[in-house]
N, C-alpha and C. Protein backbone atom coordinates (compact mmCIF):
# COMPACT_ATOMS: atom_id res chain seq x y z
N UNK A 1 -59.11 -16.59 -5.33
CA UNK A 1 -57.97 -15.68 -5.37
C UNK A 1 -56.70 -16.45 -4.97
N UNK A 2 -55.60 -16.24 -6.03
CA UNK A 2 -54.23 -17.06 -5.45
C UNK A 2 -53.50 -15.91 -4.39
N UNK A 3 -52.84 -16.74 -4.05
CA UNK A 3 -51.76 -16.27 -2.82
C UNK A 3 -50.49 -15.76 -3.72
N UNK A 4 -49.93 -14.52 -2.93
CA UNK A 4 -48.92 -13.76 -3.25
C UNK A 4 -47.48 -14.79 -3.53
N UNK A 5 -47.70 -16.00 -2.85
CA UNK A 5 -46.65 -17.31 -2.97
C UNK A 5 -46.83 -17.72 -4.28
N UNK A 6 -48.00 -18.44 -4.74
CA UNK A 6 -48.65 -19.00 -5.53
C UNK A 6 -48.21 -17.89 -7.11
N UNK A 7 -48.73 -16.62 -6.90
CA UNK A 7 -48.13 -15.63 -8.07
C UNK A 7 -46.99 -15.75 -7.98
N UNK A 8 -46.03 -15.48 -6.95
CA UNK A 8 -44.37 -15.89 -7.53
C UNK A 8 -43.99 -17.18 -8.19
N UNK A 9 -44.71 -17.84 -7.57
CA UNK A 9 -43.90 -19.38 -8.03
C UNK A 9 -44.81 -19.62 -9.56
N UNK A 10 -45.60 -18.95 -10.10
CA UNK A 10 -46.68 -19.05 -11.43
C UNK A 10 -45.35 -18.08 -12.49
N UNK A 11 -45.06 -17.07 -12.06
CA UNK A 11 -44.53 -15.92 -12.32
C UNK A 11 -42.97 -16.91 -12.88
N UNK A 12 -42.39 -17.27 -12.03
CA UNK A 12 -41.43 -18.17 -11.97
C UNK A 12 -41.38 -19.08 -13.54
N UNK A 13 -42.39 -20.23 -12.91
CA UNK A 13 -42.21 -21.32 -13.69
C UNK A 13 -42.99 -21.17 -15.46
N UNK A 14 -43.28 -20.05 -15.32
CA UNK A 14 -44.05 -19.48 -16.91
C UNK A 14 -42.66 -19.43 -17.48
N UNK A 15 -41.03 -18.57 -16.81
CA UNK A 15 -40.28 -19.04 -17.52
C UNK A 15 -39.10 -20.14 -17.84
N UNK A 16 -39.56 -21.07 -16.81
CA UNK A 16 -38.52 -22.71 -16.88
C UNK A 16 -38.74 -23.31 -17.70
N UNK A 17 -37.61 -24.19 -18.42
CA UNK A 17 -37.68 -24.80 -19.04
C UNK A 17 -37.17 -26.07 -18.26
N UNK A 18 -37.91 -27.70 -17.75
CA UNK A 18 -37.64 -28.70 -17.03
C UNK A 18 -36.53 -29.22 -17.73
N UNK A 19 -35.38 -29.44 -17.34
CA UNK A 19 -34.48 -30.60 -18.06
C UNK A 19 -34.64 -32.07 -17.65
N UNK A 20 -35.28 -32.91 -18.46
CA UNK A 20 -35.85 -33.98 -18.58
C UNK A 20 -34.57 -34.84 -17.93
N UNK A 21 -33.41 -35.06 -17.92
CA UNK A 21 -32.61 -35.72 -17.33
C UNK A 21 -32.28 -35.34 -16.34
N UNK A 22 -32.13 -34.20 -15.99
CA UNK A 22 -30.96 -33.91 -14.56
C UNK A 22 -32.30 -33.59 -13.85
N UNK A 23 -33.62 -32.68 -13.95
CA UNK A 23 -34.72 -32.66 -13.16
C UNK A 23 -34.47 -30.76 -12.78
N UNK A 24 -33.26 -30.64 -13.54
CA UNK A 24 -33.19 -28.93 -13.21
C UNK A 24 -34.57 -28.29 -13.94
N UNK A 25 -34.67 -27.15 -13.09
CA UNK A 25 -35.49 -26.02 -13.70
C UNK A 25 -34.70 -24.94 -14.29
N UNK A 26 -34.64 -25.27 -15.70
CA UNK A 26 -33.64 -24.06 -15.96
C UNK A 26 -35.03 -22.89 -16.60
N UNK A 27 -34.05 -22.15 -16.14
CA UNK A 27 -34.53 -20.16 -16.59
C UNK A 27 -34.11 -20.02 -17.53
N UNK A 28 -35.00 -19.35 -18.60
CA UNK A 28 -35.24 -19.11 -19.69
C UNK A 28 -35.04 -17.75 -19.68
N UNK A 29 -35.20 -16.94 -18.80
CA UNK A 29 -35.23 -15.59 -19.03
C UNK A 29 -34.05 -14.81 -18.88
N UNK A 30 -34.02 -13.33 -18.39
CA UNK A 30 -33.06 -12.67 -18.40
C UNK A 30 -31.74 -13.25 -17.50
N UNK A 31 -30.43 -12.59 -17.48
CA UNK A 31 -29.59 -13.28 -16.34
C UNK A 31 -28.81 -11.96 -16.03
N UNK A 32 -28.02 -12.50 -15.32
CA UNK A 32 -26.95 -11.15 -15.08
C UNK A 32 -25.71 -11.32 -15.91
N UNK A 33 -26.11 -11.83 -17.22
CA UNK A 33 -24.93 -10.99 -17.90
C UNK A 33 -24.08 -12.59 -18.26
N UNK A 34 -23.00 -11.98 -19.07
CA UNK A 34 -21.73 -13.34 -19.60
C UNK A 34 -20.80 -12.94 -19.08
N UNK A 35 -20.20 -11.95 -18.11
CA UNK A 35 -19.01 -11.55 -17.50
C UNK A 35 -18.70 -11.34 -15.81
N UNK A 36 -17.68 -11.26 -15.25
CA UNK A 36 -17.48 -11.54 -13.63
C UNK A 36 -18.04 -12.64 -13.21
N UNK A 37 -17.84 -12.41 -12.04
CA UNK A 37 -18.24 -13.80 -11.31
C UNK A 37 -19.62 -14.39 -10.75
N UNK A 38 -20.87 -13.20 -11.20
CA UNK A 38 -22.28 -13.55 -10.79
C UNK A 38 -22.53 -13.78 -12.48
N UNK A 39 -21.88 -13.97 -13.20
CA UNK A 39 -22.32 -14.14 -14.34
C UNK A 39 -23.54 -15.33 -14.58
N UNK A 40 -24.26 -14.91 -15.42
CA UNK A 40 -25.43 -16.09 -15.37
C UNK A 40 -26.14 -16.43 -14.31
N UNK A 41 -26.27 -15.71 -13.32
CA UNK A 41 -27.21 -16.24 -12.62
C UNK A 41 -28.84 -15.82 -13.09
N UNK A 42 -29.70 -16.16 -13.23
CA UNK A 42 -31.10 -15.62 -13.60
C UNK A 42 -31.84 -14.45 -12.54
N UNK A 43 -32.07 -13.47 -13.35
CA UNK A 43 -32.50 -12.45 -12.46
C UNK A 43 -34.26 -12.35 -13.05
N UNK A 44 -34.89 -11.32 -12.19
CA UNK A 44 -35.82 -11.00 -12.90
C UNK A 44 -36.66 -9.87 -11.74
N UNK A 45 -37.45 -9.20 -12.67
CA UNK A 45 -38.33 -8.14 -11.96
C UNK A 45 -39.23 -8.55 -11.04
N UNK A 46 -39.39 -8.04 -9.56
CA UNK A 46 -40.64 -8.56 -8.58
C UNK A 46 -40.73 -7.33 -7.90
N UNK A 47 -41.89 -6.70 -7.69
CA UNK A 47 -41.98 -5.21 -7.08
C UNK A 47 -41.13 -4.30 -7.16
N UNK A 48 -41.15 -4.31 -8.78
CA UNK A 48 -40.08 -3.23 -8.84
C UNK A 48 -38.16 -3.23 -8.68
N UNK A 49 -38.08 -4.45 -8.34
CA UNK A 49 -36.58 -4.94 -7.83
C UNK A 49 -35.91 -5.96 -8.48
N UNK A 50 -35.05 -5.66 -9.33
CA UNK A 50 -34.07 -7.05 -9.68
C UNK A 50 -33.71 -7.79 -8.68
N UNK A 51 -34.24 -8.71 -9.14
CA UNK A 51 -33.88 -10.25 -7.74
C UNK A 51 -33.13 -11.43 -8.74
N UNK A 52 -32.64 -11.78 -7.59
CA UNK A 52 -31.99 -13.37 -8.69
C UNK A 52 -33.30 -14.51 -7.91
N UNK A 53 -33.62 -15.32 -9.37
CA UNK A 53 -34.72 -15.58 -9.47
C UNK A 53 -34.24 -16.90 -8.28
N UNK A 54 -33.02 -17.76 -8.25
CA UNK A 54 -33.01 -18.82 -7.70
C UNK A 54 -32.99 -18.72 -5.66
N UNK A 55 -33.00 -17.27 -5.31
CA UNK A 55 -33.12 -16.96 -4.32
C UNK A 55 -34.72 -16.99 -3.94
N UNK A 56 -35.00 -16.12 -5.15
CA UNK A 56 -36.56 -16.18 -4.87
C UNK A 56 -37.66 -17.41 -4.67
N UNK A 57 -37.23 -17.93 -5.33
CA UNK A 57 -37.77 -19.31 -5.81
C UNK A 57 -37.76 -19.89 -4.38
N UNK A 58 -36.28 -20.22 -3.53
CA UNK A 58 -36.16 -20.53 -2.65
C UNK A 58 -36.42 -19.76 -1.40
N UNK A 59 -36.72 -18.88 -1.01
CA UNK A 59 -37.66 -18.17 -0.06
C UNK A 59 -39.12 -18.37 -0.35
N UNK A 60 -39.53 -18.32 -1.62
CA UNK A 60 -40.58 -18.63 -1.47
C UNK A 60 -41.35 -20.14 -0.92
N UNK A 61 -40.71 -21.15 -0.90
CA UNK A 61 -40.98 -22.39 -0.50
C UNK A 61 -40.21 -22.69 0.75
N UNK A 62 -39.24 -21.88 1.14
CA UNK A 62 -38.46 -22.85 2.34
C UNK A 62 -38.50 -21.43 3.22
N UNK A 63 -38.71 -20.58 3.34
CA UNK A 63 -38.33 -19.32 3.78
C UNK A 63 -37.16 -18.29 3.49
N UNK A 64 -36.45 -17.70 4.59
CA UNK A 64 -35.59 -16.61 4.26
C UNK A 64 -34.12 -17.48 5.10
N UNK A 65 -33.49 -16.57 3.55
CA UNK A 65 -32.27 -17.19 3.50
C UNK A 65 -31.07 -15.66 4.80
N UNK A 66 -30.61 -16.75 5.85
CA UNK A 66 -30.25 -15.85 7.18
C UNK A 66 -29.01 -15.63 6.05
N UNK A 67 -28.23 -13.75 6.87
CA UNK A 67 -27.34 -13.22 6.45
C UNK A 67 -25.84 -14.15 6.36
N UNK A 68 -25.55 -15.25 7.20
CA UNK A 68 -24.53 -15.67 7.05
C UNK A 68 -24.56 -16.67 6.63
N UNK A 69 -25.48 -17.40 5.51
CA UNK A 69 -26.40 -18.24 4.87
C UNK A 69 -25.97 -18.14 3.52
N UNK A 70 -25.73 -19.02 2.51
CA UNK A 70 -25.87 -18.70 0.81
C UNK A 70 -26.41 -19.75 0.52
N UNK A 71 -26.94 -19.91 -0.87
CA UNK A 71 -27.40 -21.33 -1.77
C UNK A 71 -26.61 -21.48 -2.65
N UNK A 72 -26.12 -23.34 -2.49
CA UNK A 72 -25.09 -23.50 -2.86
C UNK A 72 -25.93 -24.49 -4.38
N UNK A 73 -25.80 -24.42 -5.85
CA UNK A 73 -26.32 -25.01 -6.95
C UNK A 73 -25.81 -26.30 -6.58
N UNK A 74 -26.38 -26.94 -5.74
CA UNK A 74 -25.68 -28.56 -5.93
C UNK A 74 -25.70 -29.31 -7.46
N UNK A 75 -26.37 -29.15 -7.88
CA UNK A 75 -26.48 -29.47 -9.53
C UNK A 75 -25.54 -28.98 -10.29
N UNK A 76 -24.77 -28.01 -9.58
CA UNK A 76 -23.63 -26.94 -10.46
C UNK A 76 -24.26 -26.08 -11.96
N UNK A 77 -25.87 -26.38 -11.99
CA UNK A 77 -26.49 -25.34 -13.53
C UNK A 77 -26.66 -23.53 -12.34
N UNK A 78 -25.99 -23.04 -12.66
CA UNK A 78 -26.16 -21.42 -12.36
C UNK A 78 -28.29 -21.17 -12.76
N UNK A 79 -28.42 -21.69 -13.53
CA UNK A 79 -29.78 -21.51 -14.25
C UNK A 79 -30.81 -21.88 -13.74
N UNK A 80 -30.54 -23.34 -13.01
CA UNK A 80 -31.47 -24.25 -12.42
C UNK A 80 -31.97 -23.41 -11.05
N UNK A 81 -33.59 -23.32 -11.08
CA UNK A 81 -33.94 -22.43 -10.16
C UNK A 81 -34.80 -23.59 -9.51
N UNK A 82 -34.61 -25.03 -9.18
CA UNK A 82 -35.40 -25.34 -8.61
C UNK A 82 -34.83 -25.61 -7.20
N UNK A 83 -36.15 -25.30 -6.44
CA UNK A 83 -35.62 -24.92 -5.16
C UNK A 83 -35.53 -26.12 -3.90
N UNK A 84 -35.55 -27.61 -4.68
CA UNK A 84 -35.51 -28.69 -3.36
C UNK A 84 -34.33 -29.70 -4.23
N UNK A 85 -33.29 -30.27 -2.92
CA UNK A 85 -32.01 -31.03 -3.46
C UNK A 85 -32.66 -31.99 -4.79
N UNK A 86 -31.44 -32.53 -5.29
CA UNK A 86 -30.60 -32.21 -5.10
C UNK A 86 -29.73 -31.07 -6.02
N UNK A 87 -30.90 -29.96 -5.56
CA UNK A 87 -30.33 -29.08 -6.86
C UNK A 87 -29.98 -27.38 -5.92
N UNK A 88 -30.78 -26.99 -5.17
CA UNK A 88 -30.26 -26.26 -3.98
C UNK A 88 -30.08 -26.31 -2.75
N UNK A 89 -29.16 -25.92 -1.93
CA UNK A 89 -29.47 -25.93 -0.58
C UNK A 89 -28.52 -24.82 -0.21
N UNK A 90 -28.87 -24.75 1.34
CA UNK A 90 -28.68 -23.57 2.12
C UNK A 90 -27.26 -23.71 3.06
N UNK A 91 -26.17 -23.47 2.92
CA UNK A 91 -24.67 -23.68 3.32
C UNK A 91 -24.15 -22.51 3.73
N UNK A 92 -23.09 -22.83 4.42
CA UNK A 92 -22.35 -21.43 4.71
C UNK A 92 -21.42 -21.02 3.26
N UNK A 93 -20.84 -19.79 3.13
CA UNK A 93 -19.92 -19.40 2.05
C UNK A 93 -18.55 -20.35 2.03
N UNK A 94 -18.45 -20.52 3.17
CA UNK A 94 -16.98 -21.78 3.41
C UNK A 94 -17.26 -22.97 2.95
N UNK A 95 -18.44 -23.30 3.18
CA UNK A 95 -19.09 -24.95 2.19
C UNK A 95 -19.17 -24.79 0.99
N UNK A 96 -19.55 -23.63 0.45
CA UNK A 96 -20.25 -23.13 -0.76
C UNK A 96 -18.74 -22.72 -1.39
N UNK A 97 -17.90 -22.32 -1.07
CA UNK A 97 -16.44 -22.33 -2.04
C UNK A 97 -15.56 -23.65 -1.63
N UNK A 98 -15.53 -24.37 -0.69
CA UNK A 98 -15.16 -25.86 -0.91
C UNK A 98 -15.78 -26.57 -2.17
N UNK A 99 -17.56 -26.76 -1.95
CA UNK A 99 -17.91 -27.54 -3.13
C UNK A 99 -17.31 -26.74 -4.61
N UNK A 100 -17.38 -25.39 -4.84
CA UNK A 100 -16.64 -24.93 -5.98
C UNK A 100 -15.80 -25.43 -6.66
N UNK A 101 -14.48 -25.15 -5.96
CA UNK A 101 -13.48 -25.35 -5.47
C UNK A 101 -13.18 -27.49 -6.08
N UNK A 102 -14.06 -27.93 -5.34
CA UNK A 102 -14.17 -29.70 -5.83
C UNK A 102 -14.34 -29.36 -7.12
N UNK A 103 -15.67 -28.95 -7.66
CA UNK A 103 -16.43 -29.09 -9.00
C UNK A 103 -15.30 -29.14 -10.23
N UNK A 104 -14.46 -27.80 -9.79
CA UNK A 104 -13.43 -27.64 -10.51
C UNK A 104 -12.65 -28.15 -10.86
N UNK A 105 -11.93 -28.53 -10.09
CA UNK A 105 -11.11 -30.05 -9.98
C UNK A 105 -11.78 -31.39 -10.88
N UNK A 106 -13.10 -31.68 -10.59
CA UNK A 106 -13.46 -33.03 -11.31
C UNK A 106 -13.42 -32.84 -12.77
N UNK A 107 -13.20 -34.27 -13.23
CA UNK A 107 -13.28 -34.32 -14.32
C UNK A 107 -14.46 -34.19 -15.18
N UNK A 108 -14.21 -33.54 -16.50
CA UNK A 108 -15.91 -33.90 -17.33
C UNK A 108 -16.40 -34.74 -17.21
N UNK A 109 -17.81 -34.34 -17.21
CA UNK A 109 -18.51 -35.76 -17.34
C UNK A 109 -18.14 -36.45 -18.55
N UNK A 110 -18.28 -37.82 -18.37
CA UNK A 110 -18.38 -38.43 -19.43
C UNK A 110 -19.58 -38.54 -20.79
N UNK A 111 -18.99 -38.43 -21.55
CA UNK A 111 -20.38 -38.13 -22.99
C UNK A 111 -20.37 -39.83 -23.93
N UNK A 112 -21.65 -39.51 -24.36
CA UNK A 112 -21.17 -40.69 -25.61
C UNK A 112 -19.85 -40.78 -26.52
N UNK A 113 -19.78 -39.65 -26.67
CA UNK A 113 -18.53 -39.51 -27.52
C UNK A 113 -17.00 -39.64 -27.06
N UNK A 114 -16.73 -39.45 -25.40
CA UNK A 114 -15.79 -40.15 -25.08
C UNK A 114 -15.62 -41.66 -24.67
């Protein structure tokens, strides 16, 4: 018999898709939407409750995320639900709109084509 952990994180990764370069777990499934400011984050059904999946993901392996606590996408993919750096971690909201705040500011990455 698996563990109630073990079913979330099965539950989970049935819908990631691995991105072979960056090492994100991106979500394949539903999100919250193309508009405001939670836009795109990946949600999904667990006892009955819309959860955003990259919270879940991360309680389930590291524990519970305290009230004056957020997860900040160090990877900057909204999608990427994997839950160890350098793709999430656990910051205050003041860290977590500084790094924003940077992201914004930098320049594109560079492509072949530039």
């Amino acid at each position: 018999m698996t563990s109630r952990r073990d079913r979330i994180r099965d539950k989970i990764m049935s819908r990631v898709e691995i991105d072979e370069t960056t090492g994100c777990y991106i979500w394949q499934g539903p999100t919250s939407g193309d508009k405001g400011r939670g836009r795109d984050y990946p949600r999904m059904s667990l006892d009955g409750q819309t959860v955003a999946v990259h919270i879940v993901m991360w309680t389930n392996e590291h524990g519970y995320v305290p009230g004056k606590k957020q997860l900040d996408h160090i990877c900057r993919n909204r999608r990427c639900v994997r839950p160890d750096g350098p793709h999430l971690e656990m910051v205050t909201h003041r860290e977590n709109m500084k790094r924003r705040d940077k992201a914004r500011k930098a320049p594109p990455p560079k492509t072949e084509e530039n």
